[in-house]
C-alpha atoms as a PDB file:
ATOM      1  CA  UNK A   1      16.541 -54.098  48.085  1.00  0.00           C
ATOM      2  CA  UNK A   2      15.747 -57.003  45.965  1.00  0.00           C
ATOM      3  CA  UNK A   3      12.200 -57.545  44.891  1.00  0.00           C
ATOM      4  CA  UNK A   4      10.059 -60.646  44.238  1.00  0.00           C
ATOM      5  CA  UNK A   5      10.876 -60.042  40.420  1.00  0.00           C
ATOM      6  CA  UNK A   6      14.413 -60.580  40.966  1.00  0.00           C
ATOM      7  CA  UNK A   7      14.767 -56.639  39.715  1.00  0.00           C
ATOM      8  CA  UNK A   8      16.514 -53.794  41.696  1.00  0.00           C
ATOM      9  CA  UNK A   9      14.444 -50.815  43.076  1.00  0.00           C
ATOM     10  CA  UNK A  10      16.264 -47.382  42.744  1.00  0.00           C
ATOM     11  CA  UNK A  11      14.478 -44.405  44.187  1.00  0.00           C
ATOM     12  CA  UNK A  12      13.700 -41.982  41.795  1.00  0.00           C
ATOM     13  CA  UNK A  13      13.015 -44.786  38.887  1.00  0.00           C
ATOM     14  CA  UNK A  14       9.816 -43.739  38.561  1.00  0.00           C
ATOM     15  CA  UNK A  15       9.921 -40.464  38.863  1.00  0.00           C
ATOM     16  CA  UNK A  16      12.424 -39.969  35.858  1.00  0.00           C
ATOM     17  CA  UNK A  17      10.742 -42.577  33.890  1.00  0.00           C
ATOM     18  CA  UNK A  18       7.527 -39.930  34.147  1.00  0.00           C
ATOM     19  CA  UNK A  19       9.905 -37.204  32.993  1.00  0.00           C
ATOM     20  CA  UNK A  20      10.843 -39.441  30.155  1.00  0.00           C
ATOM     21  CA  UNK A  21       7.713 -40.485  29.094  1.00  0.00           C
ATOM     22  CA  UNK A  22       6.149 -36.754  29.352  1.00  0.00           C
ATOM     23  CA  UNK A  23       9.205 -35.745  26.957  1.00  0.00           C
ATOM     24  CA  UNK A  24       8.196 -38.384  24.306  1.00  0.00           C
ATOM     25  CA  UNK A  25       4.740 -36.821  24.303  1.00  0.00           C
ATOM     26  CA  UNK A  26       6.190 -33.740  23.922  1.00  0.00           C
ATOM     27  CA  UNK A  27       8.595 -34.576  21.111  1.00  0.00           C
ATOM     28  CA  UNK A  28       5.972 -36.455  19.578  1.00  0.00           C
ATOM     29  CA  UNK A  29       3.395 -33.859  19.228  1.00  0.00           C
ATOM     30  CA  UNK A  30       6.106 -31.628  17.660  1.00  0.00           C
ATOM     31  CA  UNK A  31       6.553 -34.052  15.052  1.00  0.00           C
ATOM     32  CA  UNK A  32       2.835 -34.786  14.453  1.00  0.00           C
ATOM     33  CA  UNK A  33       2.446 -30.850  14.013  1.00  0.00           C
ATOM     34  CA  UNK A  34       3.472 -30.765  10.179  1.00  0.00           C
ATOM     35  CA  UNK A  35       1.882 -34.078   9.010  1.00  0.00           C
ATOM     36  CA  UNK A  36      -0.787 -34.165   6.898  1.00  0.00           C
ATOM     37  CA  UNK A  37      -4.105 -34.027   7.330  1.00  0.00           C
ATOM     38  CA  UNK A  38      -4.653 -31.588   9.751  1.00  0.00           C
ATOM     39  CA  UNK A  39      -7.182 -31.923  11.738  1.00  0.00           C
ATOM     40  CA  UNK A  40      -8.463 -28.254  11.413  1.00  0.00           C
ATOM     41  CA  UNK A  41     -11.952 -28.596  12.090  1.00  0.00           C
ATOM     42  CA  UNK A  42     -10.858 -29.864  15.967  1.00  0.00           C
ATOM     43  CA  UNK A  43      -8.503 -27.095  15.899  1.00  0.00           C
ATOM     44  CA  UNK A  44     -10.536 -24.591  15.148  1.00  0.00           C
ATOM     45  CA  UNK A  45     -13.509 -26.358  17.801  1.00  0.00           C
ATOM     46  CA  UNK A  46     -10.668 -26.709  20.459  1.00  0.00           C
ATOM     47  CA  UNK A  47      -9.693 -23.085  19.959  1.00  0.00           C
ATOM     48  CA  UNK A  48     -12.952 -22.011  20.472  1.00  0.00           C
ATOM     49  CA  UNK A  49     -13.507 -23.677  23.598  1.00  0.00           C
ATOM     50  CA  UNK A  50     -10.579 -22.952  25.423  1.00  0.00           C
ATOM     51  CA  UNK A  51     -11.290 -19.053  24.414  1.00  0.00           C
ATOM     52  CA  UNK A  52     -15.037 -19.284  25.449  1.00  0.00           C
ATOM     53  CA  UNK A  53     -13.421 -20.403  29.159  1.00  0.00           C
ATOM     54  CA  UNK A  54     -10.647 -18.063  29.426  1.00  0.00           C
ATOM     55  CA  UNK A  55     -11.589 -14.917  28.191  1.00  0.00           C
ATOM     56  CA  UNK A  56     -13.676 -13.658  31.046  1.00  0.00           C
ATOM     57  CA  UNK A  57     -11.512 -15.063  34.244  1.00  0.00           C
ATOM     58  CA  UNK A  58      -8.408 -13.848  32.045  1.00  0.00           C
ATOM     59  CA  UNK A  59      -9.880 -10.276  32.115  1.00  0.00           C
ATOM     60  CA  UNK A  60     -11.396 -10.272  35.354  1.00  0.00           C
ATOM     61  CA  UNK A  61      -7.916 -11.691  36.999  1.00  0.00           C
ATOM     62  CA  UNK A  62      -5.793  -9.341  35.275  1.00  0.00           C
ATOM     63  CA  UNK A  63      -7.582  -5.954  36.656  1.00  0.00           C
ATOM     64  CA  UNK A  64      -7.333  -6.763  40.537  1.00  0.00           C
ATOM     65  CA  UNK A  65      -3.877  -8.262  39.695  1.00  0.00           C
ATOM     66  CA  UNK A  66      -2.526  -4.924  37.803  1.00  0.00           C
ATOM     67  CA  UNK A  67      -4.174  -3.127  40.155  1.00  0.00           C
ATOM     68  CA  UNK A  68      -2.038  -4.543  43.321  1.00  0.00           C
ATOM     69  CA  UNK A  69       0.877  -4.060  40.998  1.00  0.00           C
ATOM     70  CA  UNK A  70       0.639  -0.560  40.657  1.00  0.00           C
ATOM     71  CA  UNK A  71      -0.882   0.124  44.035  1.00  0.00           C
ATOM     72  CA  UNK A  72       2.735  -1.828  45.801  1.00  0.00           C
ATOM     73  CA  UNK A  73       4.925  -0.208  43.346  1.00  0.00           C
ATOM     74  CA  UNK A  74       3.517   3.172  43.874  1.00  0.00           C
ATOM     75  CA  UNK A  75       3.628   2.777  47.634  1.00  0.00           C
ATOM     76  CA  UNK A  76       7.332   1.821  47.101  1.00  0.00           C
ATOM     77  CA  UNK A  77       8.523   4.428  44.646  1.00  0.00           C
ATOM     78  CA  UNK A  78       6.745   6.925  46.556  1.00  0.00           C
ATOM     79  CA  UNK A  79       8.866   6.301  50.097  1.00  0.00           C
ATOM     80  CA  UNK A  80      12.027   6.180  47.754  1.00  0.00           C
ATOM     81  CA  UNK A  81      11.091   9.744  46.000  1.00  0.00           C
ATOM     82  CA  UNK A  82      11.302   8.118  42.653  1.00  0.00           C
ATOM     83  CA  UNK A  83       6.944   8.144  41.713  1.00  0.00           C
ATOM     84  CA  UNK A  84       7.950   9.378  38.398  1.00  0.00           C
ATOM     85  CA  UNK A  85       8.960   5.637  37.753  1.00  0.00           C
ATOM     86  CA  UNK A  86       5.703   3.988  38.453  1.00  0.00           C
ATOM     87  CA  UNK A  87       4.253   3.350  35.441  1.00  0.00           C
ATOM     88  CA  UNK A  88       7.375   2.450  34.084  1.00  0.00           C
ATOM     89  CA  UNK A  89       7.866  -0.674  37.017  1.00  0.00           C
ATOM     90  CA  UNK A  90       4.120  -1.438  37.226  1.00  0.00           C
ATOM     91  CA  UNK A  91       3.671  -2.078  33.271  1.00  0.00           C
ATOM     92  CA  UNK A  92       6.945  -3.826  32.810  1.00  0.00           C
ATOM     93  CA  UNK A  93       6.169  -6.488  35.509  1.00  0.00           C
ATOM     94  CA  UNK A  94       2.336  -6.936  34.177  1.00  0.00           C
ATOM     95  CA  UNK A  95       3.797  -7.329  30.712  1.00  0.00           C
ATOM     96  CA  UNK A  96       6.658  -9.284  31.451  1.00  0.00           C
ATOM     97  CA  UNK A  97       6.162 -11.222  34.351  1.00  0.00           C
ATOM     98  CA  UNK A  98       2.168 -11.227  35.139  1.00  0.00           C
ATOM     99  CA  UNK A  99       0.344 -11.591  31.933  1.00  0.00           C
ATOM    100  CA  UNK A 100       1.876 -14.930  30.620  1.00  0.00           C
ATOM    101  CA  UNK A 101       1.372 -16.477  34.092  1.00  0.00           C
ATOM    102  CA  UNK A 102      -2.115 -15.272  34.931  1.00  0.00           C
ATOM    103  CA  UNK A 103      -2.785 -16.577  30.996  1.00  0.00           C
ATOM    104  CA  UNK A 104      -1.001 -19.746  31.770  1.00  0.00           C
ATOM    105  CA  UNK A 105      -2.535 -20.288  35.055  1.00  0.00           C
ATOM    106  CA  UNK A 106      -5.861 -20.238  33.451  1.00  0.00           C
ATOM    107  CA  UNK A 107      -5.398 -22.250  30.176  1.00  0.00           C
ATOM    108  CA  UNK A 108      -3.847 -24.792  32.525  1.00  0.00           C
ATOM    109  CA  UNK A 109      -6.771 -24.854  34.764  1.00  0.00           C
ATOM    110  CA  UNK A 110      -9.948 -24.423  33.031  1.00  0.00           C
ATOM    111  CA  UNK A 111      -8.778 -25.687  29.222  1.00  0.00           C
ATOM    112  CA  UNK A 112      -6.089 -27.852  30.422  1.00  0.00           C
ATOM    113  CA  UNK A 113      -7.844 -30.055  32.931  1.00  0.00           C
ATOM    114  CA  UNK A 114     -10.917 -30.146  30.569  1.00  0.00           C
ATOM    115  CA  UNK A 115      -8.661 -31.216  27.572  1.00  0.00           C
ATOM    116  CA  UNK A 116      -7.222 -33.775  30.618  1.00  0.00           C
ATOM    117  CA  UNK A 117     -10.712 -35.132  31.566  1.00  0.00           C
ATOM    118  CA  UNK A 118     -11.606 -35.646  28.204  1.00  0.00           C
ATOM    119  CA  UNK A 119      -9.067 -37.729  27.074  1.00  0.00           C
ATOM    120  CA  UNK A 120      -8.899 -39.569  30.099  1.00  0.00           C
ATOM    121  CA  UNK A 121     -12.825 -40.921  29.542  1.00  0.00           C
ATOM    122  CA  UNK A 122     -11.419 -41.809  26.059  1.00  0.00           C
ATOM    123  CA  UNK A 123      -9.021 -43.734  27.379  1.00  0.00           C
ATOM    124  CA  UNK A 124     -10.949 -45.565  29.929  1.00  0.00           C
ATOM    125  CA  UNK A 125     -13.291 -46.453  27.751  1.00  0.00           C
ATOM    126  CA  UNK A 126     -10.854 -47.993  25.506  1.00  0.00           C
ATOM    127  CA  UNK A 127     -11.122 -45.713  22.222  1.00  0.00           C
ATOM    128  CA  UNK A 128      -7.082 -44.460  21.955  1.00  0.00           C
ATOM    129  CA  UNK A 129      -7.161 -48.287  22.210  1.00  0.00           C
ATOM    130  CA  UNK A 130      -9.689 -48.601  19.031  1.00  0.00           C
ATOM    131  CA  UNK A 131      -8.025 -45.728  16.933  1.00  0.00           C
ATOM    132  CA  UNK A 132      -4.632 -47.450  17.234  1.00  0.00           C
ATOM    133  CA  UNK A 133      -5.768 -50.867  16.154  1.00  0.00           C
ATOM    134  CA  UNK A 134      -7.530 -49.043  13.319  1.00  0.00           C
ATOM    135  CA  UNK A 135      -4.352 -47.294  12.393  1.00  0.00           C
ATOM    136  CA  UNK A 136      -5.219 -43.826  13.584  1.00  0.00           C
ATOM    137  CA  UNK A 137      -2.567 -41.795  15.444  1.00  0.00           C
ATOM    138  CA  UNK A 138      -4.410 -40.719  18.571  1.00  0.00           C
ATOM    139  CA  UNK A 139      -1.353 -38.110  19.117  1.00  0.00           C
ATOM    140  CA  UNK A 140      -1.969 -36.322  15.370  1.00  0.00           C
ATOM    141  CA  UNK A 141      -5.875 -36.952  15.584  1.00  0.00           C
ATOM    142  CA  UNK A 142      -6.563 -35.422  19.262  1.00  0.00           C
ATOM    143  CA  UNK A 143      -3.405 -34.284  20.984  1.00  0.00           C
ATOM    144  CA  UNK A 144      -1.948 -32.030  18.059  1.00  0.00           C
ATOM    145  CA  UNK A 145      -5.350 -29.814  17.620  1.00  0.00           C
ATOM    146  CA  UNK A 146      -5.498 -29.326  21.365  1.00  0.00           C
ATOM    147  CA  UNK A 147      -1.963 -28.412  21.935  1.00  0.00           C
ATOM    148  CA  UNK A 148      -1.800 -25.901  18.859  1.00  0.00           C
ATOM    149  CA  UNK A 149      -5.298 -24.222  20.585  1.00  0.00           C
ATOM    150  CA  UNK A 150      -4.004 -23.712  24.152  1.00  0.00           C
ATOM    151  CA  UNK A 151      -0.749 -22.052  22.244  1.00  0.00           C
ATOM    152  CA  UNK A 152      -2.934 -19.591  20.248  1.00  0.00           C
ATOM    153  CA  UNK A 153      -5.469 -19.030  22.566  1.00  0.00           C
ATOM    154  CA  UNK A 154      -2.258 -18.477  25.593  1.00  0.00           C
ATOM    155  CA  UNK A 155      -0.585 -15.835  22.856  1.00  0.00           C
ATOM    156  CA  UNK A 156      -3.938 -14.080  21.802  1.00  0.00           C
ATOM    157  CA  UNK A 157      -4.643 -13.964  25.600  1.00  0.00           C
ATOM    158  CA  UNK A 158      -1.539 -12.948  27.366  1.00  0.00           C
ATOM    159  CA  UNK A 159      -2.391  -9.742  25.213  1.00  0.00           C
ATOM    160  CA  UNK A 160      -5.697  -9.200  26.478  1.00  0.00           C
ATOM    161  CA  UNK A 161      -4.392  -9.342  29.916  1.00  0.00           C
ATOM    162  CA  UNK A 162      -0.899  -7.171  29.029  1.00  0.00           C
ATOM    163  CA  UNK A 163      -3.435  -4.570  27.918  1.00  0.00           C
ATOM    164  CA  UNK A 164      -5.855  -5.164  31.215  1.00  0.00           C
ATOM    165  CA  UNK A 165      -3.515  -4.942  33.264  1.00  0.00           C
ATOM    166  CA  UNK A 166      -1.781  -1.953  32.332  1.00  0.00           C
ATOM    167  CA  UNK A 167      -4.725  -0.143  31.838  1.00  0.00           C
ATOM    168  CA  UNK A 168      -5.921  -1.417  35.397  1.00  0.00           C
ATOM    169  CA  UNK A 169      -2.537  -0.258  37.418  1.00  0.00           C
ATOM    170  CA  UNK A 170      -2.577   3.250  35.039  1.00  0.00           C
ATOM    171  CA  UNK A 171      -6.222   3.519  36.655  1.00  0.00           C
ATOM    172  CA  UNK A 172      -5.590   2.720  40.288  1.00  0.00           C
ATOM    173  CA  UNK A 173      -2.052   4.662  39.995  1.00  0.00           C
ATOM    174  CA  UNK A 174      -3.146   8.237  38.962  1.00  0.00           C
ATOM    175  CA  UNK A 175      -7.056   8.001  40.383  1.00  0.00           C
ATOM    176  CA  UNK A 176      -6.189   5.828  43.791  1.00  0.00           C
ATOM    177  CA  UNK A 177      -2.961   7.596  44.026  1.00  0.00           C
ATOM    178  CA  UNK A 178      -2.997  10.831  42.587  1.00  0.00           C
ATOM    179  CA  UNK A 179      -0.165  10.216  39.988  1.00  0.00           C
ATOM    180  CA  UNK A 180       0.591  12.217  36.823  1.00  0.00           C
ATOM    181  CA  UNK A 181      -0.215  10.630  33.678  1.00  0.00           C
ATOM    182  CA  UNK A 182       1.710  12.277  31.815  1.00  0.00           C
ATOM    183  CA  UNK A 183       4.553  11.072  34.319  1.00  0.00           C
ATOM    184  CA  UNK A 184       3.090   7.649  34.405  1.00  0.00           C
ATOM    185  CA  UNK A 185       3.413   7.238  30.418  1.00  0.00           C
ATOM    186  CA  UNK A 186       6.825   8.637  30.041  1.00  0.00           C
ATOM    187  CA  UNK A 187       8.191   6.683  32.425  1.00  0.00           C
ATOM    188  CA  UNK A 188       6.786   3.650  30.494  1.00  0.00           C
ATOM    189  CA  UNK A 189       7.971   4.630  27.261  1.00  0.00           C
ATOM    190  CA  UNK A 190      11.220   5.562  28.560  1.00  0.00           C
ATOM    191  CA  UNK A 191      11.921   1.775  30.290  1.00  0.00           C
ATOM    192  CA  UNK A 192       9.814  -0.301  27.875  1.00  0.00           C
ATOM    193  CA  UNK A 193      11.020  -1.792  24.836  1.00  0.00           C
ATOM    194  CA  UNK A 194       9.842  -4.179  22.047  1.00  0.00           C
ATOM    195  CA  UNK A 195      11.616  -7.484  23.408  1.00  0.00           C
ATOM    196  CA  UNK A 196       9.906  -7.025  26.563  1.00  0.00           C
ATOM    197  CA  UNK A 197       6.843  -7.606  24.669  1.00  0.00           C
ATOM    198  CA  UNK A 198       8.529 -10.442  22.084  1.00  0.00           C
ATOM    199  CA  UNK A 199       9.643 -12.522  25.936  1.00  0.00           C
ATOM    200  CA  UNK A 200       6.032 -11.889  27.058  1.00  0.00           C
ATOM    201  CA  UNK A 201       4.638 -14.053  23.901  1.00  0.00           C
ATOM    202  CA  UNK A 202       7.245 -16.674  23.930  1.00  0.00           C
ATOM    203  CA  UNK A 203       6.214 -17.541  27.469  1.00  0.00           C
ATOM    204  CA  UNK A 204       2.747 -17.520  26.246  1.00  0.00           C
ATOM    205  CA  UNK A 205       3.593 -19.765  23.556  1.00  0.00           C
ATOM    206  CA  UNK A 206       5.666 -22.071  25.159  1.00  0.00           C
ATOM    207  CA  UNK A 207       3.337 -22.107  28.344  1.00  0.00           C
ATOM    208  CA  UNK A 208       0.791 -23.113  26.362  1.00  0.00           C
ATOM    209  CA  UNK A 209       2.626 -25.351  24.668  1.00  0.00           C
ATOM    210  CA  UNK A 210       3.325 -27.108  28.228  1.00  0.00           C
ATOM    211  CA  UNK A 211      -0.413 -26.980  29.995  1.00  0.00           C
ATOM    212  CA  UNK A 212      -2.051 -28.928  26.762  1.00  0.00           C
ATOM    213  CA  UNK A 213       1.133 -31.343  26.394  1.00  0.00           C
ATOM    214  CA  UNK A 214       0.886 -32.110  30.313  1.00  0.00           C
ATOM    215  CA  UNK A 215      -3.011 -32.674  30.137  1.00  0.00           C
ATOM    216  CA  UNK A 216      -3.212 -35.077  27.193  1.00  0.00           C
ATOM    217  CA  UNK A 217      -0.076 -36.765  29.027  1.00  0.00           C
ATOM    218  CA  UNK A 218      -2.084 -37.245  32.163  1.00  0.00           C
ATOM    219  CA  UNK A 219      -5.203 -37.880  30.086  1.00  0.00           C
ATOM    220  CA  UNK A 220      -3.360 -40.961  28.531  1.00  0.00           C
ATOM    221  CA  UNK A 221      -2.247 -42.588  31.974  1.00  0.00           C
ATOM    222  CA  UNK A 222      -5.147 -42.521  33.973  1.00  0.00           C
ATOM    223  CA  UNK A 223      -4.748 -45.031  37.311  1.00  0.00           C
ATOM    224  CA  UNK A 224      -8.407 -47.090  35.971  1.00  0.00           C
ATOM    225  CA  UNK A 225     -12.409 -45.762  36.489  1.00  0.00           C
ATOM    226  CA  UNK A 226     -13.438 -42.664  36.952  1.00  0.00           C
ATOM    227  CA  UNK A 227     -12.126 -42.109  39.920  1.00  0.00           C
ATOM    228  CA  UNK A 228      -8.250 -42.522  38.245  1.00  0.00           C
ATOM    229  CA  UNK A 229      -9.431 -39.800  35.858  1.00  0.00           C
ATOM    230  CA  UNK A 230     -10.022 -37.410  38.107  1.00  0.00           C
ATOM    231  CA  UNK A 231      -6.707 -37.585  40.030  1.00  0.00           C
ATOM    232  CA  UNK A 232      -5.341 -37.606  36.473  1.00  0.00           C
ATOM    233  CA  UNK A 233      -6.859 -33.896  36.069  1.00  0.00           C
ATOM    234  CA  UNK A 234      -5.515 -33.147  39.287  1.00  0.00           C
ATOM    235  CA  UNK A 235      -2.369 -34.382  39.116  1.00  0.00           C
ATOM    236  CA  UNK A 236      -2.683 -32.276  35.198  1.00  0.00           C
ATOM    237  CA  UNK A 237      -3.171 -28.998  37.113  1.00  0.00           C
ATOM    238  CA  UNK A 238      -0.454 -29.105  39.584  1.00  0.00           C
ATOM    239  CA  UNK A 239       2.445 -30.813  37.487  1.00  0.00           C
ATOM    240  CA  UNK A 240       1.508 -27.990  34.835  1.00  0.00           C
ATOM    241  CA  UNK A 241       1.863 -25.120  37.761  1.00  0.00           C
ATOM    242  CA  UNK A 242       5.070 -26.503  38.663  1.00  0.00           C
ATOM    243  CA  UNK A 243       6.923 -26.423  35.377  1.00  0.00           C
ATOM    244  CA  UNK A 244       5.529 -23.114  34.963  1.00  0.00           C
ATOM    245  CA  UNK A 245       7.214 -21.591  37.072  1.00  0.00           C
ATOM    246  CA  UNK A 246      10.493 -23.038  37.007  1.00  0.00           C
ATOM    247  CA  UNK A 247      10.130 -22.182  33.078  1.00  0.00           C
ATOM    248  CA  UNK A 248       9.428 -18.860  34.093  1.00  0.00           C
ATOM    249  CA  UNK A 249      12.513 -18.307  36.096  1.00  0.00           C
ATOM    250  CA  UNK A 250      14.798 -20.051  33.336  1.00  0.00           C
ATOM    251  CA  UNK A 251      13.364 -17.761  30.605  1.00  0.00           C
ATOM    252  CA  UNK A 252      13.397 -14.527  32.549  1.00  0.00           C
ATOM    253  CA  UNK A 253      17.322 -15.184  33.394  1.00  0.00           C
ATOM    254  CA  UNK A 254      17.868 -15.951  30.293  1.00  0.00           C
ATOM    255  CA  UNK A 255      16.157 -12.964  28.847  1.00  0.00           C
ATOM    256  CA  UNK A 256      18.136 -10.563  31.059  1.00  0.00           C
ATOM    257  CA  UNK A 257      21.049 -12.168  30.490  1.00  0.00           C
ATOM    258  CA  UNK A 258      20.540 -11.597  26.625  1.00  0.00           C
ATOM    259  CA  UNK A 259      18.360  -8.442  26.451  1.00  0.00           C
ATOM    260  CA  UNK A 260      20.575  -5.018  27.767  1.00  0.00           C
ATOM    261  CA  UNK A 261      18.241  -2.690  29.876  1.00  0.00           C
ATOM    262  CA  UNK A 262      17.055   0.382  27.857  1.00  0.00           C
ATOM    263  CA  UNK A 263      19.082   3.416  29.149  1.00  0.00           C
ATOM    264  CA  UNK A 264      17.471   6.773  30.310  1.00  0.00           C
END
């Protein structure tokens, strides 16, 4: 269907034009990354705050998650006659599968939409507008600090909540359901290995990576007022949930595909 303009409307123009756009950012930050100067003060205050709101929901997430873990998995191996292998199953998915996601999830939605809030005021109230007229690059000066924290903070934090959670579903496996631990810990250090560990942190990092590139994104396209700024945040949250976890499927087939299982 024509429109008034004279242009053409294709359906999914706008969609893939977002895509596009969100890639730029992306590519953008990784170039801004190495130039000089660093803003390490920011950094270091951006670091700070998206630890001082993560920590505690990290920790307290990752205990009743590990927890149902182990409690499901020992249910299961238990009806199969294989119990010997819970610790090995339970600690494998926390690391692998659990602790970059529950890190993720949280980064994405307490730092993430903060990060997204923030720089959608800016924006509104026209000062990305200033520091580009004044010759500052708003990606280098206030994207780049806030991307770099959520990646540390996500890889410093997806090994609080590998260690949590193990530690939860070893503690609701052998006192909740009477398992060895002797039995639970061989099993784990018969089936675990150090890449399971390396895949763990790359998610982290690249997770991270993701949530603080999708906020600023948002933060920078804000539909006008206030209002626009909080749908932006929104909008932030769930758009950074989504690519999550169709990273996290891409990155755990690949990682099988690449990595052979340890053999008994």
């Amino acid at each position: 269907m024509g429109t008034r303009s004279g242009t053409i409307s294709v359906p999914g123009t706008a969609a893939l034009t977002q895509i596009g756009k969100l890639s730029t950012l992306g590519w953008e930050v990784l170039l801004a990354i190495p130039r000089r100067p660093f803003q390490f003060r920011e950094w270091i205050q951006q670091c700070w705050f998206f630890a001082s709101v993560t920590i505690l929901p990290t920790a307290l997430v990752a205990i009743p998650f590990g927890a149902v873990i182990a409690l499901q998995l020992g249910s299961l191996t238990e009806q199969i006659g294989a119990q010997s292998f819970t610790g090995a199953a339970s600690a494998l998915a926390i690391v692998q599968q659990a602790s970059p996601l529950i890190t993720a999830l949280l980064v994405a939605g307490a730092g993430g939409s903060a990060v997204c809030a923030d720089i959608g005021a800016r924006k509104i109230r026209e000062e990305i507008d200033a520091m580009e007229v004044l010759g500052v690059n708003p990606v280098q000066r206030l994207i780049v600090p806030r991307v770099l924290a959520a990646m540390l903070v996500s890889t410093l934090l997806n090994g609080l909540v590998s260690v949590v959670g193990v530690l939860g579903g070893y503690f609701f496996n052998v006192v909740m359901q009477g398992g060895t631990p002797g039995a639970y810990l061989a099993s784990f250090n018969a089936l675990a290995q150090l890449p399971d560990l390396y895949i763990s942190e790359i998610k982290a990092l690249l997770y991270g990576f993701v949530a603080g590139v999708v906020a600023a994104y948002r933060g920078l396209h804000p539909a006008g007022g206030p209002k626009g700024v909080g749908d932006a945040v929104n909008q932030a949250v769930v758009i950074t949930f989504l690519l999550l976890f169709l990273i996290n499927v891409v990155l755990t087939a690949i990682y099988l595909r690449v990595v052979p299982a340890k053999a008994l």
